[in-house]
N, C-alpha and C. Protein backbone atom coordinates (compact mmCIF):
# COMPACT_ATOMS: atom_id res chain seq x y z
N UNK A 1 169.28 188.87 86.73
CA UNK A 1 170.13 187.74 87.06
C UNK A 1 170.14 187.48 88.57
N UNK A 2 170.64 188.47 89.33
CA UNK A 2 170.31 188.53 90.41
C UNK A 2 169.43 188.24 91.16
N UNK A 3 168.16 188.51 90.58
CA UNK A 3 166.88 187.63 91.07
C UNK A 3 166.72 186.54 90.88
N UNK A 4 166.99 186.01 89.96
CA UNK A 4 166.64 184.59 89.83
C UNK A 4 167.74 183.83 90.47
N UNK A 5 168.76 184.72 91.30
CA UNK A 5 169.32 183.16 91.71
C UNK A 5 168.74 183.75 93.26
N UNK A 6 168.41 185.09 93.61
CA UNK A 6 167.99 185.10 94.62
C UNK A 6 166.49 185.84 94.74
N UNK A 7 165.21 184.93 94.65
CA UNK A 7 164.39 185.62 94.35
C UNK A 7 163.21 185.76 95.93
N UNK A 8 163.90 185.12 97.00
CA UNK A 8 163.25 185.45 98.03
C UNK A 8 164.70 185.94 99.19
N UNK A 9 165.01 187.21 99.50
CA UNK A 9 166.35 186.91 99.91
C UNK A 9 165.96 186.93 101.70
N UNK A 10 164.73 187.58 101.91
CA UNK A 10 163.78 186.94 103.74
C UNK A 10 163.86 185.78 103.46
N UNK A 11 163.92 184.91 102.90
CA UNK A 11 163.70 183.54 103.30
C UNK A 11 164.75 182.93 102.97
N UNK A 12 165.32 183.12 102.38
CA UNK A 12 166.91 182.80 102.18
C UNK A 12 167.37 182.94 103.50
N UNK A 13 167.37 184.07 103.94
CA UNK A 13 167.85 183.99 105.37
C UNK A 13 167.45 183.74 106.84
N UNK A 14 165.63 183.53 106.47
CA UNK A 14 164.77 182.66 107.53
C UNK A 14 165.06 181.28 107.43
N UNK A 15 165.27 180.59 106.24
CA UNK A 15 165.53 179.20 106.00
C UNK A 15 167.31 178.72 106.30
N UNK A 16 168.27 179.84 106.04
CA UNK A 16 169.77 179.35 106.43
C UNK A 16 169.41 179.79 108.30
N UNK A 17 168.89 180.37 109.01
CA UNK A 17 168.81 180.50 110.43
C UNK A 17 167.96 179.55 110.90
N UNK A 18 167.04 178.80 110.45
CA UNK A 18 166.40 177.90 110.76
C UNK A 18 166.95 176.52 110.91
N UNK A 19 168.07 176.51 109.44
CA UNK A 19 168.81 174.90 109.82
C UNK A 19 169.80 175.20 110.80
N UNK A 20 170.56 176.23 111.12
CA UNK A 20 171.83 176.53 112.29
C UNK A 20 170.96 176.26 113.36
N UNK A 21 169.47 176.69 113.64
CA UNK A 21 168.76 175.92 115.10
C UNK A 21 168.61 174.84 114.99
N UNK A 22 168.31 174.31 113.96
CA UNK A 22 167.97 172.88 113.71
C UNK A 22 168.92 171.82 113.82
N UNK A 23 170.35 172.26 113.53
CA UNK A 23 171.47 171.57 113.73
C UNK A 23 171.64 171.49 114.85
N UNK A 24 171.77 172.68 115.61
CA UNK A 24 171.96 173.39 116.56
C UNK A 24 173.69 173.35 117.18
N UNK A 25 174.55 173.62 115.99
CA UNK A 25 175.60 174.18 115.43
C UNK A 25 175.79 175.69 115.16
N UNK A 26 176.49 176.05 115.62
CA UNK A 26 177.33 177.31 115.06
C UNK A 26 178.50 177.38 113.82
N UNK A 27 178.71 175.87 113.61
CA UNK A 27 179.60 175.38 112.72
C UNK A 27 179.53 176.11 111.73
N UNK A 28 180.61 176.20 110.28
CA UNK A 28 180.98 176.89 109.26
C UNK A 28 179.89 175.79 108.40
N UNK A 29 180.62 174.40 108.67
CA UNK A 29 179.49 173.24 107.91
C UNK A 29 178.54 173.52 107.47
N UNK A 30 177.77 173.77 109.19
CA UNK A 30 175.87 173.74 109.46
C UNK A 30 175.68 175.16 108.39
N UNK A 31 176.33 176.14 108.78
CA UNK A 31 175.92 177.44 108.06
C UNK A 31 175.93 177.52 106.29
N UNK A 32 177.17 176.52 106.10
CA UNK A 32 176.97 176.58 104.53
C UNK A 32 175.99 175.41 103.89
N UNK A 33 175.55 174.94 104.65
CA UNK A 33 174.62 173.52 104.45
C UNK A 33 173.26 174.73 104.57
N UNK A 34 173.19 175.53 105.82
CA UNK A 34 172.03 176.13 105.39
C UNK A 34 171.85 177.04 104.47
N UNK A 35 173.02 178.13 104.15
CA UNK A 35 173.00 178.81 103.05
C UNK A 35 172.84 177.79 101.81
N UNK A 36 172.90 176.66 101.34
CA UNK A 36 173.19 176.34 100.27
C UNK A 36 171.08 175.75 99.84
N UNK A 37 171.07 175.37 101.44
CA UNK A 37 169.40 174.85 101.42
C UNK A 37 168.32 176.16 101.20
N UNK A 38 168.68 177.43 101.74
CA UNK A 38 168.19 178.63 102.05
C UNK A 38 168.30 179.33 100.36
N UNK A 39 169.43 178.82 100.03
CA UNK A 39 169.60 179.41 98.16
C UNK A 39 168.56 179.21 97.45
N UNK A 40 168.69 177.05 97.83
CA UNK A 40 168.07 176.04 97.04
C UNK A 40 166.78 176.33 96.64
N UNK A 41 166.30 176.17 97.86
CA UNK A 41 164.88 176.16 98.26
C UNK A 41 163.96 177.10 97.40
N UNK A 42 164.07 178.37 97.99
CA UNK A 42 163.42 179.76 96.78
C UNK A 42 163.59 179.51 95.62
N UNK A 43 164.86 179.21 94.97
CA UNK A 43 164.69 179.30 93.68
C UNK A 43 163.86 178.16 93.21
N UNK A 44 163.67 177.03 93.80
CA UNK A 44 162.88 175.77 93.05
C UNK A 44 161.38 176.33 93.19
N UNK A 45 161.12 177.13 94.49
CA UNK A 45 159.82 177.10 95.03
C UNK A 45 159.19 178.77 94.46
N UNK A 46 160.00 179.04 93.25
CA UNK A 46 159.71 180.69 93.25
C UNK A 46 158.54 180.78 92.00
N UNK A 47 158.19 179.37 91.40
CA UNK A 47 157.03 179.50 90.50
C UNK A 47 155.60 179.83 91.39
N UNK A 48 155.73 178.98 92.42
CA UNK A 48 154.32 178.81 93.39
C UNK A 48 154.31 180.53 94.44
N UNK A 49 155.41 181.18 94.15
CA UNK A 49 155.06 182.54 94.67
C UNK A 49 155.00 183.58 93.57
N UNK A 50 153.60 183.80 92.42
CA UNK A 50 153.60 184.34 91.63
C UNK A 50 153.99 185.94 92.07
N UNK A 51 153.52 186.55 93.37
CA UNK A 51 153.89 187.78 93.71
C UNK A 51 154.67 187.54 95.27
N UNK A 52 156.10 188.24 95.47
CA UNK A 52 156.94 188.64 95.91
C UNK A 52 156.07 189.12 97.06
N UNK A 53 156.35 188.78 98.75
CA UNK A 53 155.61 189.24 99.19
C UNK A 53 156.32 190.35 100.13
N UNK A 54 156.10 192.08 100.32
CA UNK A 54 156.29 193.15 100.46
C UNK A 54 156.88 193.20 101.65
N UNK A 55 157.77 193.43 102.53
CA UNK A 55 157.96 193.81 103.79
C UNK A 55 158.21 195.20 104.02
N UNK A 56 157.09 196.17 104.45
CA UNK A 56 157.34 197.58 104.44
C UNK A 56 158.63 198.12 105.72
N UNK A 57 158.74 197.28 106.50
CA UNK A 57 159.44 197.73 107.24
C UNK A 57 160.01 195.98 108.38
N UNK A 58 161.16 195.90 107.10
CA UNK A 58 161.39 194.75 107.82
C UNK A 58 162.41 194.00 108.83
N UNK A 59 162.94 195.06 109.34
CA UNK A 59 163.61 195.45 110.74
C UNK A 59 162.36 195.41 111.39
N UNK A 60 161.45 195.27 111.71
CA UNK A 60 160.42 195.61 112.60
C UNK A 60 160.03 193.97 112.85
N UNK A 61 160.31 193.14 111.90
CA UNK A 61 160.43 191.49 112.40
C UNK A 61 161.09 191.04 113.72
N UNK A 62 161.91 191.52 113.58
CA UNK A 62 162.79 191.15 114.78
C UNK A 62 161.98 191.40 116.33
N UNK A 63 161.44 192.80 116.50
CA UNK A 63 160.69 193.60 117.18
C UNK A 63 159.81 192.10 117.46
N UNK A 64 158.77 191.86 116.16
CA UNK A 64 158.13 191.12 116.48
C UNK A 64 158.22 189.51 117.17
N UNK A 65 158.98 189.20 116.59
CA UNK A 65 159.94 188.14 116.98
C UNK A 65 160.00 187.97 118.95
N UNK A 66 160.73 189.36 118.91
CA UNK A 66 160.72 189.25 120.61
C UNK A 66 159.74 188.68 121.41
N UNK A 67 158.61 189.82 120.96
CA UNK A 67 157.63 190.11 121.32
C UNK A 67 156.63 188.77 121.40
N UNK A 68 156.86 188.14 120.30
CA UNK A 68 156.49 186.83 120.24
C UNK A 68 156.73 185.65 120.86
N UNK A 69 158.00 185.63 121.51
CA UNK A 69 158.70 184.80 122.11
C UNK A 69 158.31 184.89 123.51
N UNK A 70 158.75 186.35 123.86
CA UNK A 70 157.85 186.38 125.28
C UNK A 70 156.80 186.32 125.85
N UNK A 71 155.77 186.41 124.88
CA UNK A 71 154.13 185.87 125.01
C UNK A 71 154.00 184.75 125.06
N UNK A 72 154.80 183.68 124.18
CA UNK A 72 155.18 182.18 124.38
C UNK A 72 155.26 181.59 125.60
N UNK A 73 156.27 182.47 126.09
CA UNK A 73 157.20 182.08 127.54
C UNK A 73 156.11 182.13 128.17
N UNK A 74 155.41 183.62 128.50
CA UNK A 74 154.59 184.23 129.68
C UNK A 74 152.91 183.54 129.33
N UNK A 75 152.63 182.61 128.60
CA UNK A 75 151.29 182.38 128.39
C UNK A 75 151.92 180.79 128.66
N UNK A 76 153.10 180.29 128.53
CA UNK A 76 153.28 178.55 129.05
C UNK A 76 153.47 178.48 130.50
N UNK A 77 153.78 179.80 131.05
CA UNK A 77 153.27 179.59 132.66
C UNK A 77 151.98 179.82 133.11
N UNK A 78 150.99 180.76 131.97
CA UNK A 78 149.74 180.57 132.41
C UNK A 78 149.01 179.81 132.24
N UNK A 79 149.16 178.70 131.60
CA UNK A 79 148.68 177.39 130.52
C UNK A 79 148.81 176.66 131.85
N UNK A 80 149.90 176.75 132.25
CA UNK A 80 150.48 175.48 133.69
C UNK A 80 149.69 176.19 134.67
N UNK A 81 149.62 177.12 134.76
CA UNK A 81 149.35 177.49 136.15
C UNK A 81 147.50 177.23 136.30
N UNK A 82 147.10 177.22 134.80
CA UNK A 82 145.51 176.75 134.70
C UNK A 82 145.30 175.43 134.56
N UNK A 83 145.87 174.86 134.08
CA UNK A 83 145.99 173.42 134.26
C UNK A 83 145.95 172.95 135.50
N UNK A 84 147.39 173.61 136.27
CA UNK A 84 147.52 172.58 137.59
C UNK A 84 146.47 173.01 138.97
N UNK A 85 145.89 174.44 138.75
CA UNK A 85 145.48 175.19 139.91
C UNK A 85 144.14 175.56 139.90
N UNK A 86 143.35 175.38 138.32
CA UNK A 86 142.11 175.56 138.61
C UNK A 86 141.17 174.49 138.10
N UNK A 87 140.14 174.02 138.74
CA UNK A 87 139.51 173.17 138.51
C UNK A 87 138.28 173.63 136.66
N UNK A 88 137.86 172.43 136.67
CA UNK A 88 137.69 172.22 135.86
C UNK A 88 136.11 173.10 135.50
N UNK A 89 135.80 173.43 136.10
CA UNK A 89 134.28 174.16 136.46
C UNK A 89 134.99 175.66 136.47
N UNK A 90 136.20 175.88 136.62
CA UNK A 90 136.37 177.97 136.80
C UNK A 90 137.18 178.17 135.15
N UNK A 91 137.56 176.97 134.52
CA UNK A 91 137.83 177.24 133.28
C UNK A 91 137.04 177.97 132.43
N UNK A 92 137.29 179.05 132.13
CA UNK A 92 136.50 180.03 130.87
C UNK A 92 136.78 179.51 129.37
N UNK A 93 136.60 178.50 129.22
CA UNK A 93 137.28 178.39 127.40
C UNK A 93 136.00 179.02 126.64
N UNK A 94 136.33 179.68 125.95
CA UNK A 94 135.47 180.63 125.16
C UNK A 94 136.32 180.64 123.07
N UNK A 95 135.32 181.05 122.63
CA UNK A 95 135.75 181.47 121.15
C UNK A 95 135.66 182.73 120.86
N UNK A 96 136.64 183.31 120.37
CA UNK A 96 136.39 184.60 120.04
C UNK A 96 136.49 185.01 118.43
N UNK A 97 135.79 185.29 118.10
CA UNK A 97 136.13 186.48 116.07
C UNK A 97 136.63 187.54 116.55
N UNK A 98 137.63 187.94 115.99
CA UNK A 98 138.12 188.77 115.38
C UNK A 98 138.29 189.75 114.33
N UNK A 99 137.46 190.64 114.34
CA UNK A 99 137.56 191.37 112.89
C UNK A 99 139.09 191.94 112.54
N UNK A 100 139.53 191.45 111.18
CA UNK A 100 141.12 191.67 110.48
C UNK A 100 141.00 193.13 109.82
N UNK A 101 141.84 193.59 110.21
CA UNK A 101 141.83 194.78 109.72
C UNK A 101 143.50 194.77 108.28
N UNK A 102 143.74 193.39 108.31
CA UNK A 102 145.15 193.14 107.52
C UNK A 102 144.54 192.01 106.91
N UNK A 103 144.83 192.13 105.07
CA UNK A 103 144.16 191.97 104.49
C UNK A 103 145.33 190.87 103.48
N UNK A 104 147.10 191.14 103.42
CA UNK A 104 147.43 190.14 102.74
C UNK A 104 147.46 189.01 103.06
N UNK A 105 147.50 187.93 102.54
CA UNK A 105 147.37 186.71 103.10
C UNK A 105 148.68 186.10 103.81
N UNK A 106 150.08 186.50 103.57
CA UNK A 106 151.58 186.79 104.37
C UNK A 106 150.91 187.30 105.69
N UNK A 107 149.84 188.14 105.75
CA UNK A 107 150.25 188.80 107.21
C UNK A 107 148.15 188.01 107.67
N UNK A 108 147.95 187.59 107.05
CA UNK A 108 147.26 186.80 108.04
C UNK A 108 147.68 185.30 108.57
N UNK A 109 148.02 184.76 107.92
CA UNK A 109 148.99 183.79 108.22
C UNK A 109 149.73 183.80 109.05
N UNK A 110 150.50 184.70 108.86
CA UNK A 110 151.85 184.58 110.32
C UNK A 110 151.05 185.12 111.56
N UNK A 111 149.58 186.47 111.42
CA UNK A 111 148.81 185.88 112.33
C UNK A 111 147.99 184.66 113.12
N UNK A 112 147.93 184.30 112.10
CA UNK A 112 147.18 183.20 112.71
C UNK A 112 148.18 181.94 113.51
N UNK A 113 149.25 182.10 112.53
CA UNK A 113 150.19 181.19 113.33
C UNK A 113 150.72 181.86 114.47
N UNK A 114 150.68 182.84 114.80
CA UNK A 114 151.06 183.87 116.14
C UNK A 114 150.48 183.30 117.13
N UNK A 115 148.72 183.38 116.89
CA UNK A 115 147.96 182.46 117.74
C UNK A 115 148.18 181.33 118.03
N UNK A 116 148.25 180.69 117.15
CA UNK A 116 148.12 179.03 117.48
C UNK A 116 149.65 179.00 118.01
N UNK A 117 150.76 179.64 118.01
CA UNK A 117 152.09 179.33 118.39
C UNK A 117 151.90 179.65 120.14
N UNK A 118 150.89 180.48 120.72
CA UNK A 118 151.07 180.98 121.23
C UNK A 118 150.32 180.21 123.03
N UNK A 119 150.54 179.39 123.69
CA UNK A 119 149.82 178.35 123.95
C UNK A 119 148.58 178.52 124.95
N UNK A 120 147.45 178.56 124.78
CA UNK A 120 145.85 178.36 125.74
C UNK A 120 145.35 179.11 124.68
N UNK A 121 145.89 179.68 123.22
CA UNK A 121 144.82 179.85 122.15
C UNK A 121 145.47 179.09 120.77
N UNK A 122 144.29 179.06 119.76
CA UNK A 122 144.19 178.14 118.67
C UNK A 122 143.23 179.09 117.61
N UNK A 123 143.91 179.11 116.74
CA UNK A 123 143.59 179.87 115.47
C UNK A 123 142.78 178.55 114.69
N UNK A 124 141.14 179.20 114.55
CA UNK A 124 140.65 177.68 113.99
C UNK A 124 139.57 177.77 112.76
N UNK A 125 139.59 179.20 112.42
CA UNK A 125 138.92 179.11 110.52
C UNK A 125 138.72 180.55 110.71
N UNK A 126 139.35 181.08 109.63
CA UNK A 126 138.94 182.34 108.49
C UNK A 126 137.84 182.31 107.68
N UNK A 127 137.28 183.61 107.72
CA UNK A 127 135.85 183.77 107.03
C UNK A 127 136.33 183.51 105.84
N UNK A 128 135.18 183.01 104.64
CA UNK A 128 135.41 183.10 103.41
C UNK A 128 136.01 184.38 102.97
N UNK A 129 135.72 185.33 102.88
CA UNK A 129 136.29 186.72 102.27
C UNK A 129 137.16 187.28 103.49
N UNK A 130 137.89 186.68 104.13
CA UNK A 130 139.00 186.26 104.54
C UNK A 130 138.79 188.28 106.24
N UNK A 131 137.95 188.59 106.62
CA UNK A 131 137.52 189.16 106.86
C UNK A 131 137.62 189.20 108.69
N UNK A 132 137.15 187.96 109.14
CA UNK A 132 137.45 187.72 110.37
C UNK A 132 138.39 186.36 110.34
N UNK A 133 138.87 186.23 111.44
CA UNK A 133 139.55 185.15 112.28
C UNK A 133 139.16 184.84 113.58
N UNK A 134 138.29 183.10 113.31
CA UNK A 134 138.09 182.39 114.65
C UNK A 134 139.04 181.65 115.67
N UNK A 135 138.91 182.36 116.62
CA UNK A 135 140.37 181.73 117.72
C UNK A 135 139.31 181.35 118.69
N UNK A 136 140.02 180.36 119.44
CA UNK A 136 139.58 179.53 120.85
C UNK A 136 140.89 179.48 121.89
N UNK A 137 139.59 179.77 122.93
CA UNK A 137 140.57 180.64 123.56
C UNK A 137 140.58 179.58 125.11
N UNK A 138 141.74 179.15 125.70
CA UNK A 138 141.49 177.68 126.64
C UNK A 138 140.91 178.68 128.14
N UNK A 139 141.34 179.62 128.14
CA UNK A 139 140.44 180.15 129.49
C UNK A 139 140.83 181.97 129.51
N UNK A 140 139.82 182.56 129.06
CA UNK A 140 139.31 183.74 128.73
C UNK A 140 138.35 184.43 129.96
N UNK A 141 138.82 185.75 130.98
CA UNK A 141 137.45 186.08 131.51
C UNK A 141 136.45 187.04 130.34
N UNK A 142 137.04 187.46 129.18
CA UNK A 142 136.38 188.89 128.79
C UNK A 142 137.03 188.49 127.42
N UNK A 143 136.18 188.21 126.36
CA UNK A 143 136.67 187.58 125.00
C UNK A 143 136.86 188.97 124.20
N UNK A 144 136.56 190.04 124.82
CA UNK A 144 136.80 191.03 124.31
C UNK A 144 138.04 191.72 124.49
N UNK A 145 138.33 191.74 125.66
CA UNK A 145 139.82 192.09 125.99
C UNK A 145 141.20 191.60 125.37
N UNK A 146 140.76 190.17 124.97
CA UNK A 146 141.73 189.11 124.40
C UNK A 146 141.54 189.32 123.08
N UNK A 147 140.40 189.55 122.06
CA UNK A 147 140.68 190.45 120.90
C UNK A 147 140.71 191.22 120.80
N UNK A 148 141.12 192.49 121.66
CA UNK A 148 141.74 193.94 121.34
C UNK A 148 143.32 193.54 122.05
N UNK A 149 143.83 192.44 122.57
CA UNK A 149 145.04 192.06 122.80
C UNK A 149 145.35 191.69 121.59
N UNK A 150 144.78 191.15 121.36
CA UNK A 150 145.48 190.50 119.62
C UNK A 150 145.87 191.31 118.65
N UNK A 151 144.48 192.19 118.96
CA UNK A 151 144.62 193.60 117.52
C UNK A 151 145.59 194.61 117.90
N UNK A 152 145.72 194.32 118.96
CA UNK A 152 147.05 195.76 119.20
C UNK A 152 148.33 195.13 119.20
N UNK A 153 148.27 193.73 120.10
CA UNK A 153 149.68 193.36 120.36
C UNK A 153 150.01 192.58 119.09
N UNK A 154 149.51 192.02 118.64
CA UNK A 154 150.10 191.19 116.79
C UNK A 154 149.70 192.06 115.81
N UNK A 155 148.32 192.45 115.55
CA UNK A 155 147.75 192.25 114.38
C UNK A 155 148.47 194.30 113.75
N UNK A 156 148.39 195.03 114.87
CA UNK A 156 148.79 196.12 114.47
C UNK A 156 150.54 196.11 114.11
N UNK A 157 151.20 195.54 114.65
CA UNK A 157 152.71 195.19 114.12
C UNK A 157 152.73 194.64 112.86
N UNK A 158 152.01 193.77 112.50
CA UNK A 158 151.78 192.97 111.22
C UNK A 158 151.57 193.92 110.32
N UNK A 159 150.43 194.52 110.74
CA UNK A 159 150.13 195.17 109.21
C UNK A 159 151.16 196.33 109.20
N UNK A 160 151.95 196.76 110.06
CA UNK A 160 153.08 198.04 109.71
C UNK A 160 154.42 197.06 109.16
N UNK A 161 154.21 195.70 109.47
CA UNK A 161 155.26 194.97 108.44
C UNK A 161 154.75 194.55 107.14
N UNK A 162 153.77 194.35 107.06
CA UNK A 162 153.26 193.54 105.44
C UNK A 162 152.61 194.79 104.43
N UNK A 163 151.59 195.82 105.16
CA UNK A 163 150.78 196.35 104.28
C UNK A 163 151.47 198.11 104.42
């Protein structure tokens, strides 16, 4: 019973914290408007998630979360600072693969959106057998350095949350 009225209860509570930013209210209102959307939502949308997806350790979101935010911050001053300060000839934009060592599709996803959230790179096609991930990268000296940044700083948090 319990499940079915709450059969995603992470997203129940990613989706009621999402409308309180979205309002951008602290209100009792905004909060029961999002709890009621955050209820809604999963249960209509719980046919199209035939399997429940696992969070082995999901206190460790938050972790990521940070972590995510401040790469945001600290890569939109390097975005500006390449934009406004180096010409157009010392730009390195390069592509890099990635070999995935995280294999559900929950935790490649929120990788890939890690990337693309993350601004001077762009997450831009997965191998068929879902194996590597192509990112472009707006100014790279060492495309190698920037995918063992990825694999340590996202991709190894991920998989100690999903797999």
């Amino acid at each position: 019973m319990i499940r079915r009225l709450l059969p995603h209860p992470y997203l129940t509570a990613l989706l009621t914290a999402v409308w309180m930013v979205l309002h951008n209210s602290l209100s009792l209102g905004a909060f029961v408007v999002g709890l009621i959307l955050g209820l809604l939502i999963p249960v209509f949308t719980a046919a199209y998630w035939p399997k429940r997806p696992a969070l082995k350790k999901p206190l460790r979101i938050l972790e990521y979360v940070g972590i995510l935010l401040w790469d945001i911050l600290v890569a939109n001053m390097v975005v500006a600072a390449t934009i406004l300060f180096k010409s157009n000839a010392n730009i390195r934009s390069t592509w890099v693969a990635i070999p995935l060592d995280i294999r559900t599709p929950e935790a490649i996803t929120a990788l890939a959106s890690t990337i693309t959230l993350t601004p001077g790179t762009v997450s831009a096609d997965l191998s068929s057998e879902g194996s590597t991930l192509l990112v472009h990268c707006l100014d790279a000296e060492d495309p190698d350095e920037v995918r063992d940044q990825i694999k340590q700083r996202y991709e190894r948090r991920l998989k100690e949350i999903f797999e």
